[in-house]
Protein backbone atom coordinates (compact mmCIF):
# COMPACT_ATOMS: atom_id res chain seq x y z
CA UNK A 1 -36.70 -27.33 30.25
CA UNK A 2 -33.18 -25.79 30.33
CA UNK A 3 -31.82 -26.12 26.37
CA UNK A 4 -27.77 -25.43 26.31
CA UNK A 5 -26.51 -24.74 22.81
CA UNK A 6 -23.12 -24.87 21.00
CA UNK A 7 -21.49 -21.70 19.52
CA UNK A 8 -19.25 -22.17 16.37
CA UNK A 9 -16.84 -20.20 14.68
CA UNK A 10 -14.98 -19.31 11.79
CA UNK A 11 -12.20 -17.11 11.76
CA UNK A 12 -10.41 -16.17 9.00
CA UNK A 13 -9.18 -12.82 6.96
CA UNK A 14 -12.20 -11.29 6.14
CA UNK A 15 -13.57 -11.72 9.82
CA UNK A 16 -16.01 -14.04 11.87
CA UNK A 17 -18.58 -16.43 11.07
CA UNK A 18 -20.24 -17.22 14.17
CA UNK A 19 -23.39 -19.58 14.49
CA UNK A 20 -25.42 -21.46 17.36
CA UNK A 21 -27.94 -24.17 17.92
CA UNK A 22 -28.72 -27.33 19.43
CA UNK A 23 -26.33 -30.40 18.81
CA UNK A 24 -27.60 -32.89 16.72
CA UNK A 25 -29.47 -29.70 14.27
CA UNK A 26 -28.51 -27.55 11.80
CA UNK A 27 -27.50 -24.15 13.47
CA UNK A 28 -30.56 -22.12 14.84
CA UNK A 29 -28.98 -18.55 13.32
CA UNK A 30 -25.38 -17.06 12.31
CA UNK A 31 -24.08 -13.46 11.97
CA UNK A 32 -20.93 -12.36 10.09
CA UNK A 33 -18.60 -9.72 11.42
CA UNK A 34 -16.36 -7.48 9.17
CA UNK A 35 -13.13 -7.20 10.64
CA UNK A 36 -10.23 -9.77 10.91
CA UNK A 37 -8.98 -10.61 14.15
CA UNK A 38 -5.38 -8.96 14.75
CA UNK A 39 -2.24 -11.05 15.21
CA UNK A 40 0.86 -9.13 17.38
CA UNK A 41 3.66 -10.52 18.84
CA UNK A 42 1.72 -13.21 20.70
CA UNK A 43 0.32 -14.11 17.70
CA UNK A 44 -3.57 -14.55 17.00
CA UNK A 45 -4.96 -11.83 19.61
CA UNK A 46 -7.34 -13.51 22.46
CA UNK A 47 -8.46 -10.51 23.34
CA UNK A 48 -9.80 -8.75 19.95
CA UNK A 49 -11.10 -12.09 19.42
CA UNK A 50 -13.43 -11.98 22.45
CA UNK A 51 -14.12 -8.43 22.05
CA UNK A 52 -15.98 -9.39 18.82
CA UNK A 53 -17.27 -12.62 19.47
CA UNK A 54 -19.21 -12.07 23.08
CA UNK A 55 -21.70 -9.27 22.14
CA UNK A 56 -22.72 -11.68 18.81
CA UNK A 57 -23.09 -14.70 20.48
CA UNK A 58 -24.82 -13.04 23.40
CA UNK A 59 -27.37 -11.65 20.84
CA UNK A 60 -27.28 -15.20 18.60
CA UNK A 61 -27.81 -17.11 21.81
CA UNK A 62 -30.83 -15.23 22.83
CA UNK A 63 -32.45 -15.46 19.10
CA UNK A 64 -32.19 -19.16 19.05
CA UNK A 65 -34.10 -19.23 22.32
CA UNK A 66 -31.04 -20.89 24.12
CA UNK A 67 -30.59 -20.54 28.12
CA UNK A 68 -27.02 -20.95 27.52
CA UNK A 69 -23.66 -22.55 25.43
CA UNK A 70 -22.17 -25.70 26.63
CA UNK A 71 -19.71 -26.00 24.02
CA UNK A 72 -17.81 -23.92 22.02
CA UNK A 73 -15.95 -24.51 18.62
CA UNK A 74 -13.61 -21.46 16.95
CA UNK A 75 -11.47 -22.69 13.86
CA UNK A 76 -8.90 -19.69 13.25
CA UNK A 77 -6.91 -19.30 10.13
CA UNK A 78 -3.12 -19.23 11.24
CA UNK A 79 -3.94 -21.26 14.49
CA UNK A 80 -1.25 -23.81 14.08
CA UNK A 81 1.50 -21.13 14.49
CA UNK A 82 0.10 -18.46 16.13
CA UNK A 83 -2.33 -20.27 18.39
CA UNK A 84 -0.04 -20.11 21.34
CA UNK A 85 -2.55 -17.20 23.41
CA UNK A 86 -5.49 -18.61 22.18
CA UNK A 87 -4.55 -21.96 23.42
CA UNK A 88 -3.85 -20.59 26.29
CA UNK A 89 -6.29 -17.75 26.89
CA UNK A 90 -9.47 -18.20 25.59
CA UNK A 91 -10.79 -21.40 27.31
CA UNK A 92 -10.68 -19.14 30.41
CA UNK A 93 -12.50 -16.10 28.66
CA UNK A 94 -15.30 -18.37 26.88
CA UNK A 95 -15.97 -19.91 30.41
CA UNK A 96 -15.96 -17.00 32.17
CA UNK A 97 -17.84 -14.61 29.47
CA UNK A 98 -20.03 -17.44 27.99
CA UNK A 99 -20.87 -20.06 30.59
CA UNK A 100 -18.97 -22.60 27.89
CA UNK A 101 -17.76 -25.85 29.47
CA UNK A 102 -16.11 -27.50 26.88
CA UNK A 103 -13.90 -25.82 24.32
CA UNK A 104 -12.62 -27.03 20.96
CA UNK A 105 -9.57 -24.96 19.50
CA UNK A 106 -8.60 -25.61 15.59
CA UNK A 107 -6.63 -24.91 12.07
CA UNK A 108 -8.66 -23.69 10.08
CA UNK A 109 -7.49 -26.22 8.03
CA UNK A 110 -9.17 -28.86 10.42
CA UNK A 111 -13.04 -26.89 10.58
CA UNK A 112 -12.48 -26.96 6.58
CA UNK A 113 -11.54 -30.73 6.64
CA UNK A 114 -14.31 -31.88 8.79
CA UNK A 115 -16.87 -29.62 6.85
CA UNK A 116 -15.46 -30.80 3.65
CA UNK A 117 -15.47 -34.79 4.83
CA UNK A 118 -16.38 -35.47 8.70
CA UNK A 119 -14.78 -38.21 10.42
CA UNK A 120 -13.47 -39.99 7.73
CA UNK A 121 -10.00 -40.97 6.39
CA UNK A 122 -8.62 -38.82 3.33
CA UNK A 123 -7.37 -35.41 2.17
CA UNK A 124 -9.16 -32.19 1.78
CA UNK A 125 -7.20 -29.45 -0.93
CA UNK A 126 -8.66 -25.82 0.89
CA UNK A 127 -7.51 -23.17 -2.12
CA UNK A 128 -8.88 -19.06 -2.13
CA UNK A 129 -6.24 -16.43 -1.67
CA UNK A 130 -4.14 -18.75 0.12
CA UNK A 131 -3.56 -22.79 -0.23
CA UNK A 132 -3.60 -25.53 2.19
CA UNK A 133 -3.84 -29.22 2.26
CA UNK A 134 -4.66 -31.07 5.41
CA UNK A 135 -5.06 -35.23 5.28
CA UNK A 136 -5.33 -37.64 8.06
CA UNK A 137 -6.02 -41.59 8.41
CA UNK A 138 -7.53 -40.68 11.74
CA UNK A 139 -4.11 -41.19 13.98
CA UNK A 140 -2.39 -38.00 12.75
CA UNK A 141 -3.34 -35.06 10.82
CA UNK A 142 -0.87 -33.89 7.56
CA UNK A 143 -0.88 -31.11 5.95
CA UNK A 144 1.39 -29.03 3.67
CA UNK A 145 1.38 -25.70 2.05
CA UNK A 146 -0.26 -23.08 3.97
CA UNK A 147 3.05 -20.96 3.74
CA UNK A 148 1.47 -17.81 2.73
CA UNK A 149 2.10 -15.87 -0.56
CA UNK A 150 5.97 -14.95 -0.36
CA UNK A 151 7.23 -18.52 0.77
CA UNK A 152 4.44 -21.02 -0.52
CA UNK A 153 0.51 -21.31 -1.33
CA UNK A 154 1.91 -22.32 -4.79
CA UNK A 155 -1.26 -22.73 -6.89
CA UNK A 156 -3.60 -20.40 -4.51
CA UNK A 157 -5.18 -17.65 -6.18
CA UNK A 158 -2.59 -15.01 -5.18
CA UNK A 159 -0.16 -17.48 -6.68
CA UNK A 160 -1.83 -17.60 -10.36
CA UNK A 161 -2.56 -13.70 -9.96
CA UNK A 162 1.10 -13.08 -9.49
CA UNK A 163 1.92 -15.64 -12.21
CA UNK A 164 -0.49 -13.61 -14.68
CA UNK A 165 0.37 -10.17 -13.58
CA UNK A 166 4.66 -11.85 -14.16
CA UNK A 167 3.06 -12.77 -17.48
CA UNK A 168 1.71 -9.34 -18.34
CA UNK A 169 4.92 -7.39 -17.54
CA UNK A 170 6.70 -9.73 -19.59
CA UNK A 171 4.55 -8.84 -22.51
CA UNK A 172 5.12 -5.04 -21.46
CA UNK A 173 8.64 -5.51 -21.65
CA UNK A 174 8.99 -7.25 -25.01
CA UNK A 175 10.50 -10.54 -23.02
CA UNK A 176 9.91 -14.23 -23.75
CA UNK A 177 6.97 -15.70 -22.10
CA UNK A 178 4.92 -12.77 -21.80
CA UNK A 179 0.97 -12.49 -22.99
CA UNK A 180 -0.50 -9.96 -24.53
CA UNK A 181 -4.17 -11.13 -23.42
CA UNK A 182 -3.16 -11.01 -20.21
CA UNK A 183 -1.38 -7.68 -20.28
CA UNK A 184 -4.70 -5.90 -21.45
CA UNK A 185 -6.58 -7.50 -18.87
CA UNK A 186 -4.23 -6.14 -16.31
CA UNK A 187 -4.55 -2.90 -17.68
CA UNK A 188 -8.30 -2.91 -17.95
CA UNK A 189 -8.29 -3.89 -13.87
CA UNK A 190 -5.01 -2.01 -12.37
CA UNK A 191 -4.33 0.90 -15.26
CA UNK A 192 -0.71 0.84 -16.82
CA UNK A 193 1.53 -1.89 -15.60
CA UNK A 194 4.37 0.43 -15.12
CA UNK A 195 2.73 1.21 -11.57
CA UNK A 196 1.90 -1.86 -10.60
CA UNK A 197 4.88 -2.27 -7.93
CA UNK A 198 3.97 1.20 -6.15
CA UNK A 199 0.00 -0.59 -6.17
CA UNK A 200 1.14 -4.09 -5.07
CA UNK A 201 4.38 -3.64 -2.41
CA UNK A 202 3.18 -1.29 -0.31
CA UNK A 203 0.11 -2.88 0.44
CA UNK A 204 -1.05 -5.27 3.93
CA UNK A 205 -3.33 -6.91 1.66
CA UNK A 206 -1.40 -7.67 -1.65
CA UNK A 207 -1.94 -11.18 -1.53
CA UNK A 208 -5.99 -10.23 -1.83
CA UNK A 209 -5.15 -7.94 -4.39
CA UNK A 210 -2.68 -10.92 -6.25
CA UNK A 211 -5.46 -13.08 -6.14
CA UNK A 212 -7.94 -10.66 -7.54
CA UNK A 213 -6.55 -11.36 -10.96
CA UNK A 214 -6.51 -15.30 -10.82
CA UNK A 215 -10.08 -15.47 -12.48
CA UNK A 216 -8.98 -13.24 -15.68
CA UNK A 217 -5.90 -15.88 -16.07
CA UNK A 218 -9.20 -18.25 -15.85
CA UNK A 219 -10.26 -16.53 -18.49
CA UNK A 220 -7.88 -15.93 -20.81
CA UNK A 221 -6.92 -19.83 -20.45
CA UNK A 222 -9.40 -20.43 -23.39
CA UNK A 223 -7.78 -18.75 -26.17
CA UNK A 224 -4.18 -18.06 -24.59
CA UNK A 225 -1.59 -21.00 -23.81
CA UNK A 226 0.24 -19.08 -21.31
CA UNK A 227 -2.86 -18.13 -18.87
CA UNK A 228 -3.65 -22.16 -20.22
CA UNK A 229 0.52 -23.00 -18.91
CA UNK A 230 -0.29 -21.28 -15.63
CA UNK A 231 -3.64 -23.34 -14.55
CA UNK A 232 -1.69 -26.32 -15.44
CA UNK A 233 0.97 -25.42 -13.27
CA UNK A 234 -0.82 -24.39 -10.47
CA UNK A 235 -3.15 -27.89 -10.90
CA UNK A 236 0.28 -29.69 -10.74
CA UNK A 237 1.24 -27.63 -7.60
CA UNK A 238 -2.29 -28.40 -5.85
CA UNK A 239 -2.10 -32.14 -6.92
CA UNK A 240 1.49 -32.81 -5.00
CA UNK A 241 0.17 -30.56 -2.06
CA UNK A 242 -3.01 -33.24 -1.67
CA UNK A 243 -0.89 -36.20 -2.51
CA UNK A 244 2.03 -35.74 -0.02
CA UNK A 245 -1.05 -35.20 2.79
CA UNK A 246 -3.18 -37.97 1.40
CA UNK A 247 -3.76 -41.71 3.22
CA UNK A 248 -1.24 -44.27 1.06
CA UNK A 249 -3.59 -46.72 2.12
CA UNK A 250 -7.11 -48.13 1.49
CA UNK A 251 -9.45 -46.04 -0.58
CA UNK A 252 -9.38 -42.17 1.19
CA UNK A 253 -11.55 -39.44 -0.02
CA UNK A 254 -10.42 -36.49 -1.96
CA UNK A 255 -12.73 -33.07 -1.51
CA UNK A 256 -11.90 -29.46 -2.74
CA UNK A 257 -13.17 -26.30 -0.62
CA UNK A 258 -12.56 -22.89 -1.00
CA UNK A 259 -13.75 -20.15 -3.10
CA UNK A 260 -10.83 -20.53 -5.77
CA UNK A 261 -12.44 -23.54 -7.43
CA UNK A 262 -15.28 -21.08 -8.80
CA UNK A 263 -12.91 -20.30 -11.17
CA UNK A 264 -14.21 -23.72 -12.93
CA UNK A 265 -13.02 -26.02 -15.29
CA UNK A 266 -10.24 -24.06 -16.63
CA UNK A 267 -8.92 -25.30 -13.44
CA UNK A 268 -10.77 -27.92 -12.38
CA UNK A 269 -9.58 -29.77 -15.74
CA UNK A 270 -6.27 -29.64 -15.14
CA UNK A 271 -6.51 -30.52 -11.87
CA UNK A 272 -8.65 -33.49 -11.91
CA UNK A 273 -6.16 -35.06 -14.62
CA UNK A 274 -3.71 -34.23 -11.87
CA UNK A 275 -4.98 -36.24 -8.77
CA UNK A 276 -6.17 -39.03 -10.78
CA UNK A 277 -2.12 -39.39 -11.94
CA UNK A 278 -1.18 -39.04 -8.61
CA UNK A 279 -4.08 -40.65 -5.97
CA UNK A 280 -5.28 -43.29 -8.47
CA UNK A 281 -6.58 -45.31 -5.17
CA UNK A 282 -8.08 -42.22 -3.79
CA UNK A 283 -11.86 -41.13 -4.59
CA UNK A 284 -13.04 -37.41 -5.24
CA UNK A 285 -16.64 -36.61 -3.81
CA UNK A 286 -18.23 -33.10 -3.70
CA UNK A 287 -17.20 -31.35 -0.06
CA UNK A 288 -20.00 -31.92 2.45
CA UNK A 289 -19.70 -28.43 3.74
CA UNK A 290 -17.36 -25.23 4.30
CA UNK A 291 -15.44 -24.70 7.76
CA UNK A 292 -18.24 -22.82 9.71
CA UNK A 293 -19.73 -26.52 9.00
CA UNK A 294 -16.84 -28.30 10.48
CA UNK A 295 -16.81 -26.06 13.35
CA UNK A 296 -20.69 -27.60 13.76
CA UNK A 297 -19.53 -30.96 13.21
CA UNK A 298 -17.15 -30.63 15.55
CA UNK A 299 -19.18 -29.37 18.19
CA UNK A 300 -21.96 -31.63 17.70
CA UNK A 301 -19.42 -34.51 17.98
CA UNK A 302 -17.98 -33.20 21.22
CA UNK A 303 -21.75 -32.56 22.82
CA UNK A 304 -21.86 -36.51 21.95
CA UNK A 305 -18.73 -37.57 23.35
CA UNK A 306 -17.60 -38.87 19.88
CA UNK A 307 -15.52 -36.94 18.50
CA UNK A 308 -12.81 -39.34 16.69
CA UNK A 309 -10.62 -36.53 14.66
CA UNK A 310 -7.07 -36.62 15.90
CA UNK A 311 -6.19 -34.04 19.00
CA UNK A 312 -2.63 -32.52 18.07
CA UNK A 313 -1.92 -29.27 20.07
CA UNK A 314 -1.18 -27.08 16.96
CA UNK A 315 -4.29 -28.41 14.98
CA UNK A 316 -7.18 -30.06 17.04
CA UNK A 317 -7.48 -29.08 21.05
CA UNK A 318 -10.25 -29.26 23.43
CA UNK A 319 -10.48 -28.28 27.02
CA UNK A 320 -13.27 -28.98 29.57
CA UNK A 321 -14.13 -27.00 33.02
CA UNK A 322 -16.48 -28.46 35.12
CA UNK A 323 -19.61 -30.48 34.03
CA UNK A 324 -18.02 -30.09 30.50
């Protein structure tokens, strides 16, 4: 008996997360890669893309005992505004390199909502080194944030870093509003503050390296009110994110996802006192899953012809060949 499979993936900045199985089951095996797909002037590169995706889900395919993919899912951080090649390119290449029928191209945003919720009405806050919040009532999909660490992500991990690291130098320089906790903790992890810039500006990946210091602010918050000031502030930042994304009506879900939220109740207080000011008619539960799992979801959805999140260009779109 022929068995066709799905192929799901996750692409974000530390690379791919790329699983396969049968709809209707949890995936049959996954593989990570290590290196991010490049962006250019066309935005989110088909081509790299493919060039690390094939040989993996060749191999995956093969392990799971699969004679082939019928659908594919890839959720790509940055997809809503530099999806344009992707959308328009990689349909084509997963048909013709894959045997894939029916494509599904998201936001990462979306793969993190539908891991986080599934097909239900709500908003799901997605916070690491970055911040995004994505809501729907199952018409339209929301979001806000997701600006990136010089013109938004306010409350992200790169955001409290950089608020810490502000706090430090203040301290350094004798100003008001600085913290001495803080500045030794910065000069336990970086060495003296006074070469901070020449570490931070040249750097592709400062917004990594911001965010690195988020979980000493979570630390210090216990015994210093200004790391304590800076959680609270980034809770109040995360808490208008959700709410201007969030259903106005009937009783939506709430979820958080993302690695930031580790950081634990030194955040997660402040932040729950937060949404329940600002969503009292909305409910928090515990995410279902992360976005490789919404990629799944999503795939397992399409193999069933029900797939009932909204299709917007820019955040949720699917393609079929033939007999897809």
């Amino acid at each position: 008996m022929t068995t066709s499979g799905y192929l799901a993936v996750d692409s974000g900045g530390s690379g791919l997360r790329v699983a396969v199985g049968v709809p209707g089951r949890e995936p049959s095996a996954r593989r990570e890669t290590g290196e991010p797909v490049r962006t250019g002037a066309r935005g989110i590169d088909p081509g790299h893309l493919m060039t690390q995706l094939v040989p993996v889900a060749r191999a995956l395919t093969a392990e799971a005992g699969l004679d082939g993919l019928g659908t594919a899912v890839v959720g790509a951080a940055g997809f809503a505004s530099l999806g344009d090649a992707l959308r328009a390119e990689l349909p084509g290449a997963l048909a013709r390199e894959l045997g894939v029928r029916t494509v599904a191209l998201a936001a990462d945003a979306v793969t993190a909502y539908a891991g986080a919720l599934g097909p239900r009405p709500g908003a799901v806050l997605a916070a690491g080194t970055g911040l995004i919040a994505i809501g729907t009532d199952l018409t339209a999909w929301r979001r806000a944030d997701g600006w990136g660490h010089l013109l938004g992500d306010c409350g992200s991990g790169a955001w409290i870093g950089r608020a810490g690291l502000e706090a430090a130098l203040r301290a350094h320089d004798g100003r008001d509003g600085g913290s001495a906790p803080l500045l030794a903790c910065a000069e336990e992890q970086f060495g003296p503050v006074s070469g901070l810039p020449g570490l931070l500006y040249p750097r592709a990946d400062r917004a990594a390296v911001l965010a690195s210091f988020a979980p000493r602010v979570a630390v210090c918050a216990g015994h210093d009110p200004v790391a304590t000031d800076i959680l609270c502030a980034a809770a109040r930042d995360m808490a208008a994110s959700t709410a201007a994304v969030c259903p106005a009506d009937g009783s939506p879900q709430v979820a958080l996802t993302g690695g930031l939220f580790k950081m634990g109740e030194p955040l997660l207080g402040p932040l729950r006192a937060e949404l329940a000011r600002r969503l009292p008619h909305a409910r928090r539960v515990e995410a279902e899953g992360d976005p490789l799992h919404g990629s799944v979801r999503i795939a397992t959805d399409l193999a069933a012809d029900r797939l009932t999140l909204p299709r917007e260009p820019a955040m949720l779109c699917v393609s079929r060949g033939p007999g897809g």
